[in-house]
Protein backbone atom coordinates (compact mmCIF):
# COMPACT_ATOMS: atom_id res chain seq x y z
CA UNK A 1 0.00 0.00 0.00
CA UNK A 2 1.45 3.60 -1.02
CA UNK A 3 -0.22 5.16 1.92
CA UNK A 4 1.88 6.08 5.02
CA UNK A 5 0.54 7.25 7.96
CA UNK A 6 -2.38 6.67 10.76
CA UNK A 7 -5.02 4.83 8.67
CA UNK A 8 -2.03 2.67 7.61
CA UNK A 9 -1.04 2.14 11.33
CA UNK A 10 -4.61 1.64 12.61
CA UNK A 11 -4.87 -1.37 10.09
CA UNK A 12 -1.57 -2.47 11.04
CA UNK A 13 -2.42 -2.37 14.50
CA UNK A 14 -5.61 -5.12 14.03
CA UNK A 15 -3.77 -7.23 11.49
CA UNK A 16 -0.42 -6.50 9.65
CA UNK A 17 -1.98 -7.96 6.71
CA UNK A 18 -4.66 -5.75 5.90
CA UNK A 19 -3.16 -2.79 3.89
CA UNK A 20 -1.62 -4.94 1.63
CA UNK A 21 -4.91 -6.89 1.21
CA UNK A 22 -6.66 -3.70 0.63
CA UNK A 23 -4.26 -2.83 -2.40
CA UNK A 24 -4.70 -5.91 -3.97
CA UNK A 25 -8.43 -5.96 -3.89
CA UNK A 26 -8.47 -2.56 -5.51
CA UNK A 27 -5.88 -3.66 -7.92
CA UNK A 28 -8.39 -6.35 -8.65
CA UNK A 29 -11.64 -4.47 -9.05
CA UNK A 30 -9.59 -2.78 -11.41
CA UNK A 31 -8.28 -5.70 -13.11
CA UNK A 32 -12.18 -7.48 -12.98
CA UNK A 33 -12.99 -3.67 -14.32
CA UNK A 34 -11.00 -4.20 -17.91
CA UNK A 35 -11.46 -7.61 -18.12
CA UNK A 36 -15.44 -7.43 -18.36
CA UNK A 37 -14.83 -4.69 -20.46
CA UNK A 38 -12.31 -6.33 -22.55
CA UNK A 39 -14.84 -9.47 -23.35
CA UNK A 40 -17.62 -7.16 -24.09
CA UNK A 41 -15.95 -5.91 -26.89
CA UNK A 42 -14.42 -9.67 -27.62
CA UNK A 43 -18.16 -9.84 -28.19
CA UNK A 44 -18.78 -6.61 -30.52
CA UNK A 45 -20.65 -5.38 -27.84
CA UNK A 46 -20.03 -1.50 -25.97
CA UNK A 47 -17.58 -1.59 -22.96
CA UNK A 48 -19.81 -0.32 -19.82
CA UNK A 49 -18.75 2.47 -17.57
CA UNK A 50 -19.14 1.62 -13.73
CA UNK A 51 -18.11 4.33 -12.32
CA UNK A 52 -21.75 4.87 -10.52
CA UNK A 53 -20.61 1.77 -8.81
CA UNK A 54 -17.62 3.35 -7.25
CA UNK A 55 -18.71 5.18 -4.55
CA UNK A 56 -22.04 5.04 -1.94
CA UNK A 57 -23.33 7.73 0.80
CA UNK A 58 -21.66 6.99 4.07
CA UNK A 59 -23.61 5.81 6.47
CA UNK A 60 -25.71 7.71 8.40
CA UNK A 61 -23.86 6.74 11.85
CA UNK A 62 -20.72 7.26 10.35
CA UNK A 63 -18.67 10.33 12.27
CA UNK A 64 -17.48 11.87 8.55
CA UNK A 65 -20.25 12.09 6.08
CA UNK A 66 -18.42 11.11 3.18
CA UNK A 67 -19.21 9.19 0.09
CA UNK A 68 -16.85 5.92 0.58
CA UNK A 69 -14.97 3.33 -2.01
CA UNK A 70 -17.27 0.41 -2.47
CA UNK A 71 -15.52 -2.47 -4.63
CA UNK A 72 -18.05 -4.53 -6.78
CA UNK A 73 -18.13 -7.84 -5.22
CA UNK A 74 -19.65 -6.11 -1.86
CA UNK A 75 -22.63 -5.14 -4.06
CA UNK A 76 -22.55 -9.00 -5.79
CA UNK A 77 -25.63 -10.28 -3.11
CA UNK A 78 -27.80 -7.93 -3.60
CA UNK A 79 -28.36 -8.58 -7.10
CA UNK A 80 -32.21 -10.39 -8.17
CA UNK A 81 -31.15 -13.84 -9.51
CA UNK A 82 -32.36 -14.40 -12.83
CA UNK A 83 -34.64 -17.01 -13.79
CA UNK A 84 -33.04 -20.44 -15.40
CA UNK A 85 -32.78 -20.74 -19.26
């Protein structure tokens, strides 16, 4: 993770692991990000923009009303299963 400082130490401090996890599941939603993109046009089809995707409104417990990062998987059960065929 590029980031130094007390958000990097907090994490540190519940599990030394966790900024570099975080990196590398942005990296991926990045990666997942071209790659459906890539195979959409494989397909002669137009390459979506998910950018609406990226962010959310904070909570509204949260102490910093911010919107936050959301990564796409998060959002993956909350999708209405289609029906077979």
């Amino acid at each position: 993770m590029d980031v130094d400082g007390p958000y990097t130490d907090a994490l540190e401090t519940i599990d030394d692991d966790m900024p570099p996890y975080i990196d590398q599941n942005t990296n991926d939603e990045f990666s997942h990000q071209d790659f459906l993109n890539a195979f959409l046009i494989k397909m002669n089809k137009q390459p979506v923009n998910l950018e609406a995707f990226r962010t959310l409104p904070s909570s509204p417990v949260a102490p910093v009303q911010t919107p936050r990062l959301q990564s796409a998987s998060a959002n993956s059960g909350r999708r209405k299963a289609r029906p077979p065929g």
